[in-house]
Structure formats: structure tokens, C-alpha cells
PDB file of N, CA and C in Angstrom:
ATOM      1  N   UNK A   1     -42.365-330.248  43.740  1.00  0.00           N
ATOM      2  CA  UNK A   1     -43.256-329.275  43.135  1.00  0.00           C
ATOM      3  C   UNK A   1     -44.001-329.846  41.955  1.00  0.00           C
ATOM      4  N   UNK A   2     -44.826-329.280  41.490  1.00  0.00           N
ATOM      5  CA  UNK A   2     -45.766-329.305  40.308  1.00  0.00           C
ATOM      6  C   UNK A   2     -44.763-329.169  39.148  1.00  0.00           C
ATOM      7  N   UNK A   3     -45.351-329.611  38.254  1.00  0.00           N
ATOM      8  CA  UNK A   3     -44.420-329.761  37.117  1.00  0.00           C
ATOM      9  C   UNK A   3     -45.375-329.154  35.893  1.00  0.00           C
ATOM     10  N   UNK A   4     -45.387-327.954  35.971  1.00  0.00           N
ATOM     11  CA  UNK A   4     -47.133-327.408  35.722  1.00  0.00           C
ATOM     12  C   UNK A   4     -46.007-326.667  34.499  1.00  0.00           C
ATOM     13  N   UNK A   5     -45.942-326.930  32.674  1.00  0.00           N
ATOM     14  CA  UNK A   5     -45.622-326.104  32.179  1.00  0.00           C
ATOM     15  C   UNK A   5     -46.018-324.348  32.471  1.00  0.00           C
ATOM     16  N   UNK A   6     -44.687-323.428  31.833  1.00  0.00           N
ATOM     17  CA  UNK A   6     -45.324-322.254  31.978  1.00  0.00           C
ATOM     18  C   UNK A   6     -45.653-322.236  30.295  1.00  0.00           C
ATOM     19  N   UNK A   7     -46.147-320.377  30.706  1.00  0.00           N
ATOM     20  CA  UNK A   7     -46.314-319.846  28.689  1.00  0.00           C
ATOM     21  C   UNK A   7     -44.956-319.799  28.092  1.00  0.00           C
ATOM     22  N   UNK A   8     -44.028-319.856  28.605  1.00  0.00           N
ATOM     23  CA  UNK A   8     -42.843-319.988  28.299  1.00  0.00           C
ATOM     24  C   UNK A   8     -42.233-321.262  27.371  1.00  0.00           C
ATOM     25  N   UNK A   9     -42.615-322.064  28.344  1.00  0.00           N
ATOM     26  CA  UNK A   9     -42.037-323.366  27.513  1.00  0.00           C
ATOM     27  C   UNK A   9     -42.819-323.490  26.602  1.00  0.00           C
ATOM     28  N   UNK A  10     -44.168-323.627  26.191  1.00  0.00           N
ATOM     29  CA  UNK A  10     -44.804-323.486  25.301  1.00  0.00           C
ATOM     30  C   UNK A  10     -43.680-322.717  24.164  1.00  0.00           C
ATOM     31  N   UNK A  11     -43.740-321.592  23.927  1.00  0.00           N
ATOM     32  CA  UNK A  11     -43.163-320.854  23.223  1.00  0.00           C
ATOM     33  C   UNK A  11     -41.709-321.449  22.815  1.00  0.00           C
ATOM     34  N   UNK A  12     -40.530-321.952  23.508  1.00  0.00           N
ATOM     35  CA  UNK A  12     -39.789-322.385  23.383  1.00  0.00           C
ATOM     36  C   UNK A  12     -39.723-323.784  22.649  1.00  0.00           C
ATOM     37  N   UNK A  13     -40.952-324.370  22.751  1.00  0.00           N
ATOM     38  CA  UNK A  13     -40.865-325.779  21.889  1.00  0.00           C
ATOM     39  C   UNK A  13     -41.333-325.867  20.731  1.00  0.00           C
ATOM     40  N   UNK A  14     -42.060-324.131  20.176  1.00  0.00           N
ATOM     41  CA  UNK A  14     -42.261-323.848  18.619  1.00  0.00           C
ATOM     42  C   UNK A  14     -40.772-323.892  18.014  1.00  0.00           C
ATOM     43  N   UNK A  15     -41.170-324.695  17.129  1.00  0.00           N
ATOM     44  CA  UNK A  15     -40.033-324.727  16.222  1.00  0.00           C
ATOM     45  C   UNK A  15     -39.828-323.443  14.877  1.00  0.00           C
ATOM     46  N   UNK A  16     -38.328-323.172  14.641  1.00  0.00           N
ATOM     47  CA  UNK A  16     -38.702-321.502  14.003  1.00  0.00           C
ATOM     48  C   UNK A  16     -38.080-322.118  12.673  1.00  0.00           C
ATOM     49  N   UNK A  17     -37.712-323.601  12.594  1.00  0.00           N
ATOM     50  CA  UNK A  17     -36.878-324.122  11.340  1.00  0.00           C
ATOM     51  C   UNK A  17     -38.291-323.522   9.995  1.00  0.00           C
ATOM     52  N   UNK A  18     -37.131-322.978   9.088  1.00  0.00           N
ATOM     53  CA  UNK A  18     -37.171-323.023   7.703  1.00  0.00           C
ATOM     54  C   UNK A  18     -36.474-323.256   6.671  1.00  0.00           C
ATOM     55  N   UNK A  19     -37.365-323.413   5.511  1.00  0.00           N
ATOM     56  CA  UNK A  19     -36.991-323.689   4.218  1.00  0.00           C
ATOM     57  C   UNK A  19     -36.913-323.133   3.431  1.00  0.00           C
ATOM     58  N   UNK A  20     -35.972-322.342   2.829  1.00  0.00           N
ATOM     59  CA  UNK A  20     -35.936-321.216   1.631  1.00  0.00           C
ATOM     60  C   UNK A  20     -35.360-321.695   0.447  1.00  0.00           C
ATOM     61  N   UNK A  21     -35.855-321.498  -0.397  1.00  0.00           N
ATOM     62  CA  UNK A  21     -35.012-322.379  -1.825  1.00  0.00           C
ATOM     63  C   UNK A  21     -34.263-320.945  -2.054  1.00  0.00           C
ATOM     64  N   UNK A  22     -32.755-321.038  -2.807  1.00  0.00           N
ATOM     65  CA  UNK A  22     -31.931-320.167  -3.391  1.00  0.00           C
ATOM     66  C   UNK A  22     -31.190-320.644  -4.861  1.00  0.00           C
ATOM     67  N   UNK A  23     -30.938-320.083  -5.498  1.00  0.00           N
ATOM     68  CA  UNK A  23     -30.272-320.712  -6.621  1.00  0.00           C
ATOM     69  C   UNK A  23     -29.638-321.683  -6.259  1.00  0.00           C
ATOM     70  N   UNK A  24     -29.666-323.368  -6.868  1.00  0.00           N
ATOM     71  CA  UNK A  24     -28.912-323.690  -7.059  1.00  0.00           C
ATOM     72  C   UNK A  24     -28.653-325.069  -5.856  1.00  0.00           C
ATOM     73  N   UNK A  25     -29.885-324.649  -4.842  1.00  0.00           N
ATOM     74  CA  UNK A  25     -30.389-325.320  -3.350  1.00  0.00           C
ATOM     75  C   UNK A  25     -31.185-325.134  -2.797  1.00  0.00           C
ATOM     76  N   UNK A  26     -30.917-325.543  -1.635  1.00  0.00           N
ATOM     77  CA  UNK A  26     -32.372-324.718  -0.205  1.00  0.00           C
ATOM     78  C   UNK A  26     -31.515-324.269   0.632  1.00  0.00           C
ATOM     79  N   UNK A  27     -32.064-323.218   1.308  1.00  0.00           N
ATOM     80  CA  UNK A  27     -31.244-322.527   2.797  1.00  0.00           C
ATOM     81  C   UNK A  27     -32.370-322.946   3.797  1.00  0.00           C
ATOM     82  N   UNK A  28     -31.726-323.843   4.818  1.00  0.00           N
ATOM     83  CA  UNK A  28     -31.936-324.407   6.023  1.00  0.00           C
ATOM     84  C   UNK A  28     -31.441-322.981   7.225  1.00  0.00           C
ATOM     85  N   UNK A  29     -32.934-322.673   7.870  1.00  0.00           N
ATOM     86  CA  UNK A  29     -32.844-321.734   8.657  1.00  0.00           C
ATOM     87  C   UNK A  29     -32.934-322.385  10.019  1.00  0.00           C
ATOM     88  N   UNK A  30     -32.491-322.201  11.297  1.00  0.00           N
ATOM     89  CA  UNK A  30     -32.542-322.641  12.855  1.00  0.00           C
ATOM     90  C   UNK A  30     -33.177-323.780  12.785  1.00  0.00           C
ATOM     91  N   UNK A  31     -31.780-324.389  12.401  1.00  0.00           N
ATOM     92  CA  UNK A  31     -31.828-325.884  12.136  1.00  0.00           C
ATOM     93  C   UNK A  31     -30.486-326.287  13.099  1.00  0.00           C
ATOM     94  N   UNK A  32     -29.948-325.638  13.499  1.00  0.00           N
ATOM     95  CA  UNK A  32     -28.171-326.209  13.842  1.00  0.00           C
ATOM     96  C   UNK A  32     -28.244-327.010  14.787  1.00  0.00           C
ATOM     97  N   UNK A  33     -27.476-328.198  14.684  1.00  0.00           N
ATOM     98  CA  UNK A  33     -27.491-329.461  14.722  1.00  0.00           C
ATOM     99  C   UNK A  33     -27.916-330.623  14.701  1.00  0.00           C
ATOM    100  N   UNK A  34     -29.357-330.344  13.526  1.00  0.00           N
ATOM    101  CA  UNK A  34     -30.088-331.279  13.475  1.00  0.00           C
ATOM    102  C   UNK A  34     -29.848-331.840  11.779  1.00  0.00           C
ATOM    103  N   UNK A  35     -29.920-333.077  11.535  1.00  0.00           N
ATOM    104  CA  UNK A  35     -29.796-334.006  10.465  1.00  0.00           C
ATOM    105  C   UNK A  35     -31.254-333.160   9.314  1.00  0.00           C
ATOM    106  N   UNK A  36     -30.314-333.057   8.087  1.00  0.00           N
ATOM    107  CA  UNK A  36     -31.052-332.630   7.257  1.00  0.00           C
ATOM    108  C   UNK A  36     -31.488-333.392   5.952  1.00  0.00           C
ATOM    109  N   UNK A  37     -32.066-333.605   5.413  1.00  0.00           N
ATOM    110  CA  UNK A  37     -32.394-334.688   4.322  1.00  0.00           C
ATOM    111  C   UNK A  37     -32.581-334.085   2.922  1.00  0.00           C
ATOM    112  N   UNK A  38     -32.225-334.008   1.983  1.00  0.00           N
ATOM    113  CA  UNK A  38     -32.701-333.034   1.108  1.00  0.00           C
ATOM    114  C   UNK A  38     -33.123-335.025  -0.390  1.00  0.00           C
ATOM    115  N   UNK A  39     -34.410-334.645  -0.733  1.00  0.00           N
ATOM    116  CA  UNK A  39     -34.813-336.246  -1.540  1.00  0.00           C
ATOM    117  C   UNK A  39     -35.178-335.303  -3.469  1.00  0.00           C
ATOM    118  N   UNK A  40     -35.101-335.983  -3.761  1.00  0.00           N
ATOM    119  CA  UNK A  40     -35.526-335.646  -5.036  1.00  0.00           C
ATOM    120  C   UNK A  40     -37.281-336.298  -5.413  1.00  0.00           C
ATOM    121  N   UNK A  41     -38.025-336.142  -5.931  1.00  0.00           N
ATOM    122  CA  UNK A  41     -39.631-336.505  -6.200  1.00  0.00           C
ATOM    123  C   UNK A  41     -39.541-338.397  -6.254  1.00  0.00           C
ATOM    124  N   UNK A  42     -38.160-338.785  -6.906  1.00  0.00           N
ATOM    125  CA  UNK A  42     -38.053-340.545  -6.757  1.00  0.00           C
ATOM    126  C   UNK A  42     -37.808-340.958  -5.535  1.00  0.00           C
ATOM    127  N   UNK A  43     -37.663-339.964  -4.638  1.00  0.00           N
ATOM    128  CA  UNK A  43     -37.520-340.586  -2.934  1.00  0.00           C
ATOM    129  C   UNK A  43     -36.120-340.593  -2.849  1.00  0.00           C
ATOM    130  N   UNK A  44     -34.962-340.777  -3.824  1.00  0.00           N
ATOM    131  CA  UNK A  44     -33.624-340.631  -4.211  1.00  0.00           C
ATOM    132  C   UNK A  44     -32.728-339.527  -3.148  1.00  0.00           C
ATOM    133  N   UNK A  45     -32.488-339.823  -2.213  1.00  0.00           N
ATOM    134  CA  UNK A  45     -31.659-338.766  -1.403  1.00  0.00           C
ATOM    135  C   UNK A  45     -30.599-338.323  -2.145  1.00  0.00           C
ATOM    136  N   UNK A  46     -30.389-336.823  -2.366  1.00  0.00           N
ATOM    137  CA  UNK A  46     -29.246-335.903  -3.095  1.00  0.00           C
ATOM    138  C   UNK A  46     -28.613-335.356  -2.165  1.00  0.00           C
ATOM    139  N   UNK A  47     -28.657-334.939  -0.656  1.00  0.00           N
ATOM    140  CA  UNK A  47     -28.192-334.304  -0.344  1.00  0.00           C
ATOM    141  C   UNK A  47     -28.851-334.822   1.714  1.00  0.00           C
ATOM    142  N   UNK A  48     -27.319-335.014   2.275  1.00  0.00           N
ATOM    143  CA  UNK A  48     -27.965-335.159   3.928  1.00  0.00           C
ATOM    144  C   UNK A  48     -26.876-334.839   4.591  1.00  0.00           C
ATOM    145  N   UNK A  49     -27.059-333.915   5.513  1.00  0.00           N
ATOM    146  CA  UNK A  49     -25.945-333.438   6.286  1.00  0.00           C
ATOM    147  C   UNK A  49     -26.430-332.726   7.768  1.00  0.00           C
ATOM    148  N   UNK A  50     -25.596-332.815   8.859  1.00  0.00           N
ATOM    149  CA  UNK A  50     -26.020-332.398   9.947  1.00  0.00           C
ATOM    150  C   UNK A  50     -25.646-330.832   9.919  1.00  0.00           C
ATOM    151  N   UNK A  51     -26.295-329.953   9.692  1.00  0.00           N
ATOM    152  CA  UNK A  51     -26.090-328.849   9.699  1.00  0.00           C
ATOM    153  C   UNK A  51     -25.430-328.134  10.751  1.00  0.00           C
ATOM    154  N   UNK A  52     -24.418-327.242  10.606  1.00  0.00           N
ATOM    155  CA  UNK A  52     -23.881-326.772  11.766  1.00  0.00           C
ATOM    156  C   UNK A  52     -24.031-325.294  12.688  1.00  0.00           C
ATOM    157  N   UNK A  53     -24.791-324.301  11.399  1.00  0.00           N
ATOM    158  CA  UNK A  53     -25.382-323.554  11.756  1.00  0.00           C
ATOM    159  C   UNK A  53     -26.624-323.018  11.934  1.00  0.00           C
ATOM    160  N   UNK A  54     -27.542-321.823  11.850  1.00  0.00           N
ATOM    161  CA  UNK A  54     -28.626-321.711  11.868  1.00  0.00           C
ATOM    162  C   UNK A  54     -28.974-321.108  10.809  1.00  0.00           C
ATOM    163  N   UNK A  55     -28.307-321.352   9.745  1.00  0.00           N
ATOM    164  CA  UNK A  55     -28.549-320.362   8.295  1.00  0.00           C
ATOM    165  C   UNK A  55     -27.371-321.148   7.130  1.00  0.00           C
ATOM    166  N   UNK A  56     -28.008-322.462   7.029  1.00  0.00           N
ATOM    167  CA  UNK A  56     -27.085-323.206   6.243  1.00  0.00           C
ATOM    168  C   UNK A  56     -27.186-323.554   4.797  1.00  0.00           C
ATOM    169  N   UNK A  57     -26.734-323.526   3.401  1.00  0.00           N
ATOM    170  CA  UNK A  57     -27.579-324.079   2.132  1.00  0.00           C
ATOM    171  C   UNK A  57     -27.149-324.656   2.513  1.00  0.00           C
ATOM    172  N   UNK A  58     -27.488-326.166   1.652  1.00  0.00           N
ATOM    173  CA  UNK A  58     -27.783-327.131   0.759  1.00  0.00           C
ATOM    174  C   UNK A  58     -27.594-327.235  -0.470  1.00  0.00           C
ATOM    175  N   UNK A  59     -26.536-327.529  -1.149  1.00  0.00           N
ATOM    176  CA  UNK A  59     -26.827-327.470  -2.875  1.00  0.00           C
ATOM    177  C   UNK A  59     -27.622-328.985  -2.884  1.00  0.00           C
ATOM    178  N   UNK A  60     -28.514-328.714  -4.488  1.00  0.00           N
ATOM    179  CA  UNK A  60     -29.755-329.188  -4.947  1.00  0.00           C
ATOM    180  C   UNK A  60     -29.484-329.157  -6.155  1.00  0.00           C
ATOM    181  N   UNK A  61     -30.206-330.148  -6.742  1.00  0.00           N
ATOM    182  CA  UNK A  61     -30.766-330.130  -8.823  1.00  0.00           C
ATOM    183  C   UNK A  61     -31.413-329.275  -8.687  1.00  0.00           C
ATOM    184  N   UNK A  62     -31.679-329.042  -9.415  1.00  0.00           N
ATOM    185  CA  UNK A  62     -32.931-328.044 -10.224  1.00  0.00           C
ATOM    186  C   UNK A  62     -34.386-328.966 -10.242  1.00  0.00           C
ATOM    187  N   UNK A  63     -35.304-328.758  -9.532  1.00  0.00           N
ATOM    188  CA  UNK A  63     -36.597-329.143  -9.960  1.00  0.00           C
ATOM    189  C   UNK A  63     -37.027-328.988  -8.090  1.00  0.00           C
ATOM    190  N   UNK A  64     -38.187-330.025  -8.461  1.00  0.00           N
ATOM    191  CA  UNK A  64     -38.383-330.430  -7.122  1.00  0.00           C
ATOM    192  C   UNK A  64     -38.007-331.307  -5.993  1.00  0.00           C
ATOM    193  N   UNK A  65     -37.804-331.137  -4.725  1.00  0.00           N
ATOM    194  CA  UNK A  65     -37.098-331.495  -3.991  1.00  0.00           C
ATOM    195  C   UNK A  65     -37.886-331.643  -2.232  1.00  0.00           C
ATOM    196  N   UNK A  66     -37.553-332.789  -1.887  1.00  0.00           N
ATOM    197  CA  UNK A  66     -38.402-332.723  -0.425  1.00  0.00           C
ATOM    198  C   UNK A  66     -37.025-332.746   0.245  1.00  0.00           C
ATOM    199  N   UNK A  67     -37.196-331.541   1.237  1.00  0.00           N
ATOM    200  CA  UNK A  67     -36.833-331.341   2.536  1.00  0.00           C
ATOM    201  C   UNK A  67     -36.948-331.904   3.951  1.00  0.00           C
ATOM    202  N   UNK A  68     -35.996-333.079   4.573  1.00  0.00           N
ATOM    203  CA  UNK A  68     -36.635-333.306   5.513  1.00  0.00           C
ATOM    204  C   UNK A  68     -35.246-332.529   6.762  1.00  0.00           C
ATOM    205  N   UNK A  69     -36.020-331.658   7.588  1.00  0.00           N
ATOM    206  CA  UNK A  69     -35.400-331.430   8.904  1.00  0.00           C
ATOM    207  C   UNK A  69     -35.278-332.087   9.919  1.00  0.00           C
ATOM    208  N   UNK A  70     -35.084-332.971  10.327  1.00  0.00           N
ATOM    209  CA  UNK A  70     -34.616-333.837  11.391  1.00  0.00           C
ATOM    210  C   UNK A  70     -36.219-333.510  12.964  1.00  0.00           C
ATOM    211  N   UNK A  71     -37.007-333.912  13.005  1.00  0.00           N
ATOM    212  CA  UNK A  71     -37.971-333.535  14.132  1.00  0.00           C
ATOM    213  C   UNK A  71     -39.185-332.529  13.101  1.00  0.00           C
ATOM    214  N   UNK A  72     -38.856-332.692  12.290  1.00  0.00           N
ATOM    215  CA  UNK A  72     -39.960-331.850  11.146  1.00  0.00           C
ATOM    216  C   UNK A  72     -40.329-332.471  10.468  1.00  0.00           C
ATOM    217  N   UNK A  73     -41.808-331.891   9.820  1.00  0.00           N
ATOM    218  CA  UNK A  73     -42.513-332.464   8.600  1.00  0.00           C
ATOM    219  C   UNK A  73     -41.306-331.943   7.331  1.00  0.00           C
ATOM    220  N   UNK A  74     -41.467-332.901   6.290  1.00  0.00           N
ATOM    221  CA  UNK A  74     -40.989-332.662   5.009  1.00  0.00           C
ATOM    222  C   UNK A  74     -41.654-331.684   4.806  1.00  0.00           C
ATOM    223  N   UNK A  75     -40.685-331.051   3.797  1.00  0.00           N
ATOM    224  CA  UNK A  75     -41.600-329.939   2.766  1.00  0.00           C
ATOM    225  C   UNK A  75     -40.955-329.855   1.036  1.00  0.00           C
ATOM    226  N   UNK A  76     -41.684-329.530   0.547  1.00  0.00           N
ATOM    227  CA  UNK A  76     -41.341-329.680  -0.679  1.00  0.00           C
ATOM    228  C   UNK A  76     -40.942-328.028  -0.926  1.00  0.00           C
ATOM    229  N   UNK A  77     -39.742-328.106  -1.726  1.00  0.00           N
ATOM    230  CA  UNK A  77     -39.101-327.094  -2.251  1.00  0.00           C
ATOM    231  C   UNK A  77     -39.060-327.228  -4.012  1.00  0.00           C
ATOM    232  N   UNK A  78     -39.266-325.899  -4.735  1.00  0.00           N
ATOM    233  CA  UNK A  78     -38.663-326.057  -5.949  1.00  0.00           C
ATOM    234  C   UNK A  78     -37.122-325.081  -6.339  1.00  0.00           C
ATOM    235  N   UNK A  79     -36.071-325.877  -6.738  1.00  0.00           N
ATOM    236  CA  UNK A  79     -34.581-325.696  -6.828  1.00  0.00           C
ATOM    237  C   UNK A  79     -34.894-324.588  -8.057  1.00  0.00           C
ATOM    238  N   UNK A  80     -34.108-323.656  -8.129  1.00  0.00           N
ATOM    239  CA  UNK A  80     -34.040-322.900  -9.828  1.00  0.00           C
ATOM    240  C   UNK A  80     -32.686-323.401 -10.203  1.00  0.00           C
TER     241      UNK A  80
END
């Protein structure tokens, strides 16, 4: 047969991962089981762990902080 994506798979290969900063870290949303990177502005990794669920923190410093999700763009977070 044809190997003709549907609208389906489309939809299924949006990614729904987010980044929420919370006191103290970031909360890693439908991320579970992907490698998480958490860098400080010197490129300095503070924080990397394979997350196990879909609603995971991260503790963080306080300031700014790049986020990398494993198959995602970085994003920059600010820690309170």
C-alpha cells in the first residue's frame, strides 16, 4: 500500500512539551522519557535528567536559565 500520511499523524507528531518556570525551577510538561537539560546563561549545565513523567520540576538558581528538551528547541526560562 501507499504510505500516504493521514491528518492524524500529522497531529500526533506536534509536540505538546512545555516549559513553566515555578519557584525555585522549571516544570517540564509531556516530556516523559525524554533527556532534559536545564544550562545557566554561561552554557554551565545545572541540572539534566531523563524525566519520568509528564509533569516533572527541575530545581534551578534563580535567574536565567536555558531549557533544553531532548528533540526540542531550547528555551529560555527565568527561575524566581
Amino acid at each position: 500500500g501507499n504510505d500516504v500520511p493521514t491528518s492524524n499523524d500529522a497531529i500526533e507528531a506536534v509536540s505538546a512539551v512545555k516549559v513553566v518556570t515555578v519557584e525555585g525551577g522549571v516544570q517540564v510538561l509531556n516530556a516523559a522519557g525524554k533527556t532534559v537539560t536545564v544550562a545557566n546563561v554561561l552554557g554551565q549545565t545545572v541540572a539534566s535528567t531523563v524525566v519520568s513523567s509528564d509533569n516533572a520540576t527541575i530545581s534551578a538558581p534563580a535567574g536565567v536559565v536555558i531549557v533544553t528538551v531532548e528533540g526540542e528547541a531550547a528555551v529560555k526560562a527565568i527561575v524566581k
